[in-house]
N, C-alpha and C. Protein backbone atom coordinates (compact mmCIF):
# COMPACT_ATOMS: atom_id res chain seq x y z
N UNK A 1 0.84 -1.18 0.00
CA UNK A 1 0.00 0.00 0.00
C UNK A 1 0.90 1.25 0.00
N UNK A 2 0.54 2.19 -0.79
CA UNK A 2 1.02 3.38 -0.94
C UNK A 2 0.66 4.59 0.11
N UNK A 3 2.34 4.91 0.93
CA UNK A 3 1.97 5.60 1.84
C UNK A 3 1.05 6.76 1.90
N UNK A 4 0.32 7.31 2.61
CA UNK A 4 -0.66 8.70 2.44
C UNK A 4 0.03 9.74 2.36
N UNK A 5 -0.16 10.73 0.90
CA UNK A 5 0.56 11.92 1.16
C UNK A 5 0.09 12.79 0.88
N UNK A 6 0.08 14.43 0.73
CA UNK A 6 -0.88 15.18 0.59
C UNK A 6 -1.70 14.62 -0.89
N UNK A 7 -0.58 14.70 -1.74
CA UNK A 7 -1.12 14.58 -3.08
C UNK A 7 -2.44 13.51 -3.72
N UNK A 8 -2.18 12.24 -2.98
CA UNK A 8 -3.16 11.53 -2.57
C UNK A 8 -4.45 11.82 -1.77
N UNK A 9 -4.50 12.37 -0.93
CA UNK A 9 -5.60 13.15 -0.20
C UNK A 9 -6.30 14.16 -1.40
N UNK A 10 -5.66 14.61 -2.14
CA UNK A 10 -6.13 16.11 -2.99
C UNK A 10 -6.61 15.11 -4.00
N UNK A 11 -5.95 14.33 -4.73
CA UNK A 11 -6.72 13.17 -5.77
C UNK A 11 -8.10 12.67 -5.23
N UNK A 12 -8.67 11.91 -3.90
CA UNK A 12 -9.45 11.74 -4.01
C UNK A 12 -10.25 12.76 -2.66
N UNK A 13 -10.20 14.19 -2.75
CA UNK A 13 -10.48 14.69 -1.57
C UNK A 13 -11.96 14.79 -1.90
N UNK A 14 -12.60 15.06 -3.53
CA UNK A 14 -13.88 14.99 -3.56
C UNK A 14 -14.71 14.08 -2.99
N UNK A 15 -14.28 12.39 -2.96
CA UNK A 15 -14.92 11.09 -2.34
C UNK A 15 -15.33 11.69 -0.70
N UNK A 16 -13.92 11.76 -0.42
CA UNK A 16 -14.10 12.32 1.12
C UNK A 16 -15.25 13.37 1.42
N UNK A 17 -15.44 14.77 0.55
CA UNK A 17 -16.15 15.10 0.70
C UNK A 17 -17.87 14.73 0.27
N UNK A 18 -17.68 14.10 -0.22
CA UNK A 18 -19.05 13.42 -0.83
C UNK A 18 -19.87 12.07 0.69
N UNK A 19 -18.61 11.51 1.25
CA UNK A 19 -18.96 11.02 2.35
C UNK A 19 -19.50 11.46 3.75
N UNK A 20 -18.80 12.60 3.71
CA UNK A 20 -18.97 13.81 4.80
C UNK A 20 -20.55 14.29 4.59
N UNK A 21 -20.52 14.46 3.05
CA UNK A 21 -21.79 15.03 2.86
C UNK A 21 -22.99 13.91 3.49
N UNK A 22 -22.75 13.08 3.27
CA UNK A 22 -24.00 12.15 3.06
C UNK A 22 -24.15 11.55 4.51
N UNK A 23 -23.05 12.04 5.22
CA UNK A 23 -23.21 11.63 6.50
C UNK A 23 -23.50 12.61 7.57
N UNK A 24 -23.08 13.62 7.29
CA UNK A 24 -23.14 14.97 7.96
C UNK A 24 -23.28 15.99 7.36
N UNK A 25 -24.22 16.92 6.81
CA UNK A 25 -24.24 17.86 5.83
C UNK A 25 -23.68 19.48 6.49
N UNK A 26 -23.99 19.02 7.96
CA UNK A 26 -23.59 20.56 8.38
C UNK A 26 -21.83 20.40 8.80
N UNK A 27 -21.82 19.59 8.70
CA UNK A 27 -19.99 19.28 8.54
C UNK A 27 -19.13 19.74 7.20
N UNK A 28 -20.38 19.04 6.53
CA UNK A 28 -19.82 19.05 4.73
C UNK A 28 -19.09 20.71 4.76
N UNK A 29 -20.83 21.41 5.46
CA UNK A 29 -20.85 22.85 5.04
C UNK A 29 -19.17 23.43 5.46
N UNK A 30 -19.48 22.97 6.54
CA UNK A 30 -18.07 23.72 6.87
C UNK A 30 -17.02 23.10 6.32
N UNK A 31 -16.85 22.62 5.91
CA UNK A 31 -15.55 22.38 5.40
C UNK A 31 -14.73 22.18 3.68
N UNK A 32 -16.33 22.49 2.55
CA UNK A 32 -16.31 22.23 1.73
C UNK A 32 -15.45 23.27 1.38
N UNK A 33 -15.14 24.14 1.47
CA UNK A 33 -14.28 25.32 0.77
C UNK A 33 -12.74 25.22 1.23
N UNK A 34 -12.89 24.29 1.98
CA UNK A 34 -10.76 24.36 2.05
C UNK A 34 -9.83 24.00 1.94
N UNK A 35 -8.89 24.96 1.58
CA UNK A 35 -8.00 24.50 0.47
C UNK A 35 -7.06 23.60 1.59
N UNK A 36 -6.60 22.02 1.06
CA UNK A 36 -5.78 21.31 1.69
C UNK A 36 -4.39 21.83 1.42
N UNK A 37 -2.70 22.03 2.34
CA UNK A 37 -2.52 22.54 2.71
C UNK A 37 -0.82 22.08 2.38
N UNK A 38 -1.14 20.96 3.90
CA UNK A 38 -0.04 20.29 4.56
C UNK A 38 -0.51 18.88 4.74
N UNK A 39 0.46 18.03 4.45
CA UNK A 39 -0.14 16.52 4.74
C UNK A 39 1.25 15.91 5.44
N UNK A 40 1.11 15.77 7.16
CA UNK A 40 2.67 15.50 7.47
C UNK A 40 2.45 14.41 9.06
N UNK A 41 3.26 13.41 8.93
CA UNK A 41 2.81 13.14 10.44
C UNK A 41 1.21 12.55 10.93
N UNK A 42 0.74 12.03 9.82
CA UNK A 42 -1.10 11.91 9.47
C UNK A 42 -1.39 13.29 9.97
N UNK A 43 -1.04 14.43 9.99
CA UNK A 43 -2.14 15.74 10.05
C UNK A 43 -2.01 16.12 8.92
N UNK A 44 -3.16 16.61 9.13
CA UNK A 44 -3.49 17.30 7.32
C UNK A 44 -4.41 18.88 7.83
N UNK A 45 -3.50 19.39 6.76
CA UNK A 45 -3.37 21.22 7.63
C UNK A 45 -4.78 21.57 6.65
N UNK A 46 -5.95 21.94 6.94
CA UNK A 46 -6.96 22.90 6.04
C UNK A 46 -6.38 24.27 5.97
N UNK A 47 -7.05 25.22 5.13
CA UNK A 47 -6.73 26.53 4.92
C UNK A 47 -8.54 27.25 4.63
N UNK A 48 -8.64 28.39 5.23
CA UNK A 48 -9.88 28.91 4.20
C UNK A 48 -9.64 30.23 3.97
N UNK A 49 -8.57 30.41 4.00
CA UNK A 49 -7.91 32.17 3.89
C UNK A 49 -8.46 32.07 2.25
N UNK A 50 -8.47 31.39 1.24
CA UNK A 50 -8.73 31.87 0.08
C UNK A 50 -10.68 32.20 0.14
N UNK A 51 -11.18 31.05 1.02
CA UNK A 51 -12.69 31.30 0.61
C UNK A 51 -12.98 32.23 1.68
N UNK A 52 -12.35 33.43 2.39
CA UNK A 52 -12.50 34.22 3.36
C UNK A 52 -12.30 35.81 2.21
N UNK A 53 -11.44 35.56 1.17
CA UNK A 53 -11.05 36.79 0.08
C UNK A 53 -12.20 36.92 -0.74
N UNK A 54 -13.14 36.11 -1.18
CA UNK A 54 -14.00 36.22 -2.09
C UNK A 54 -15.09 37.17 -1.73
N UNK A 55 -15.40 37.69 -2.52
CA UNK A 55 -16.17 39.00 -2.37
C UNK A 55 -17.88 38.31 -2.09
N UNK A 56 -18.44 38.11 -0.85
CA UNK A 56 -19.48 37.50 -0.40
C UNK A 56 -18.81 35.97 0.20
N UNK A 57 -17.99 35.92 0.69
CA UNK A 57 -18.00 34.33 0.95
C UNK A 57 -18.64 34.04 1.88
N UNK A 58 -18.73 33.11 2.42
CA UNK A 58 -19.64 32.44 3.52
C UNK A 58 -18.32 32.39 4.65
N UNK A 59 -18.59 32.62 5.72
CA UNK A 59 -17.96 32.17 7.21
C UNK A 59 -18.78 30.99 7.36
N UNK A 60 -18.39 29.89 7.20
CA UNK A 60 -18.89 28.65 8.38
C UNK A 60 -17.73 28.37 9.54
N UNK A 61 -17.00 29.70 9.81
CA UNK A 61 -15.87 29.07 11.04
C UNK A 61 -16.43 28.91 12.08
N UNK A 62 -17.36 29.31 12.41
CA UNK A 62 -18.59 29.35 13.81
C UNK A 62 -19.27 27.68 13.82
N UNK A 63 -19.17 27.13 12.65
CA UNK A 63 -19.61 25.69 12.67
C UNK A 63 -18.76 24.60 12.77
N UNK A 64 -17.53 25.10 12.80
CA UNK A 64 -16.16 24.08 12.51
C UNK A 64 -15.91 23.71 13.98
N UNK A 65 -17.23 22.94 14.63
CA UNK A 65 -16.89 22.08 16.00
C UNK A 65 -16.17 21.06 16.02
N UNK A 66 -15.35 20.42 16.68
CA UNK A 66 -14.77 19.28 17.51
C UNK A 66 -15.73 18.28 16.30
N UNK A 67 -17.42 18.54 17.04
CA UNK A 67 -18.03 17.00 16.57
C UNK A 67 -17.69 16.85 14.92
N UNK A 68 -17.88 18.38 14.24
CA UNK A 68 -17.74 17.89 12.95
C UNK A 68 -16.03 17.97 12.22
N UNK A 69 -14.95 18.71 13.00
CA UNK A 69 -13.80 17.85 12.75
C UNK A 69 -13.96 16.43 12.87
N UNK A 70 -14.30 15.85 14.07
CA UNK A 70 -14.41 13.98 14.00
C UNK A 70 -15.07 13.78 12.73
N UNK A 71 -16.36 14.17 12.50
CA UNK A 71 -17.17 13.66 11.27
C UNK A 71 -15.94 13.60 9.93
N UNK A 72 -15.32 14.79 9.69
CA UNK A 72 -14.52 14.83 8.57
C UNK A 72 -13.50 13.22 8.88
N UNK A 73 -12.30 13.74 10.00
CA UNK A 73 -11.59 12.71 10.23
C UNK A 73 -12.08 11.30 9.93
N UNK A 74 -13.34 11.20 10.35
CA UNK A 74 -13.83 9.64 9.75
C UNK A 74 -13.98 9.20 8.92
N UNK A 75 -14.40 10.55 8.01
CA UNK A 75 -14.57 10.14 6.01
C UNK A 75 -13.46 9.96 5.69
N UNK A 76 -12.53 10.28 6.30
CA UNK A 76 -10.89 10.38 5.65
C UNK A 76 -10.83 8.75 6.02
N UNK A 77 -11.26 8.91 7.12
CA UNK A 77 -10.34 7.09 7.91
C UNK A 77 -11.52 6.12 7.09
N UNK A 78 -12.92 6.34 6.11
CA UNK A 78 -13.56 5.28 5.74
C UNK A 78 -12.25 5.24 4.52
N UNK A 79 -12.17 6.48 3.48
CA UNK A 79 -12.02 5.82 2.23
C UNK A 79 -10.51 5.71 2.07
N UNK A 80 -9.80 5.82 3.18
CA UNK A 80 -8.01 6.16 2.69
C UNK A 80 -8.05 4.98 3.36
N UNK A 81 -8.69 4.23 4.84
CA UNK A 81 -8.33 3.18 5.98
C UNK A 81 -7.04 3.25 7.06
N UNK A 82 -6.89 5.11 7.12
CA UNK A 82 -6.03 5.11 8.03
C UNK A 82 -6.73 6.80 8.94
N UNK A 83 -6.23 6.33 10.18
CA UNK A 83 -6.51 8.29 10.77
C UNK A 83 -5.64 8.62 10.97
N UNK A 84 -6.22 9.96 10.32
CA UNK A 84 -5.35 11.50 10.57
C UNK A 84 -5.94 12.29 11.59
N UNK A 85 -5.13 13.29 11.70
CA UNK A 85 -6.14 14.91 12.32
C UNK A 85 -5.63 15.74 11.55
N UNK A 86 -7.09 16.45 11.67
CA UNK A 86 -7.48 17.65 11.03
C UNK A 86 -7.25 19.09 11.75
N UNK A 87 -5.87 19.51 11.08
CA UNK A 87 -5.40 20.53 11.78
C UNK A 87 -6.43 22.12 10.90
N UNK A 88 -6.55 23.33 11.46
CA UNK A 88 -7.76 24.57 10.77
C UNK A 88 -6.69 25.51 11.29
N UNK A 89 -6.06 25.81 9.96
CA UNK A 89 -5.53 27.53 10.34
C UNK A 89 -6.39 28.56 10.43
């Protein structure tokens, strides 16, 4: 098996999010806009400084709880079969 590296995460990060969705939608919300980062140590760094520049963007940082970091972390650990954490600059 091929170790996990960012680049791998960014290849199939849509699945992940598609799992998130279907399992947690107010998770999805928050987290659908960010840009992956850093992949080091199983953490994997998010970013949303780009969807924070857009002229109207949405803030979901007020939704980015604990419960729905776990929710993400788990879609990662169904379709890759390993856990990480989910580090939020």
């Amino acid at each position: 098996m091929t170790p996990l590296d960012l680049q791998r995460v960014k290849e199939r990060w849509n699945e992940v999010l598609d799992k998130l969705e279907s399992e947690n939608r107010v998770a999805w919300l928050a987290f659908f806009d960010a840009r992956l980062v850093n992949f080091d140590n199983n953490q994997l760094k998010l970013s949303f400084v780009d969807a924070e520049k857009l002229s109207g963007a949405h803030d979901y940082s007020y939704v980015r709880k604990d419960s729905h970091r776990a929710a993400l972390e788990q879609a990662v650990r169904e379709i890759f079969g390993v856990s990480i954490a989910i580090i939020v600059e």
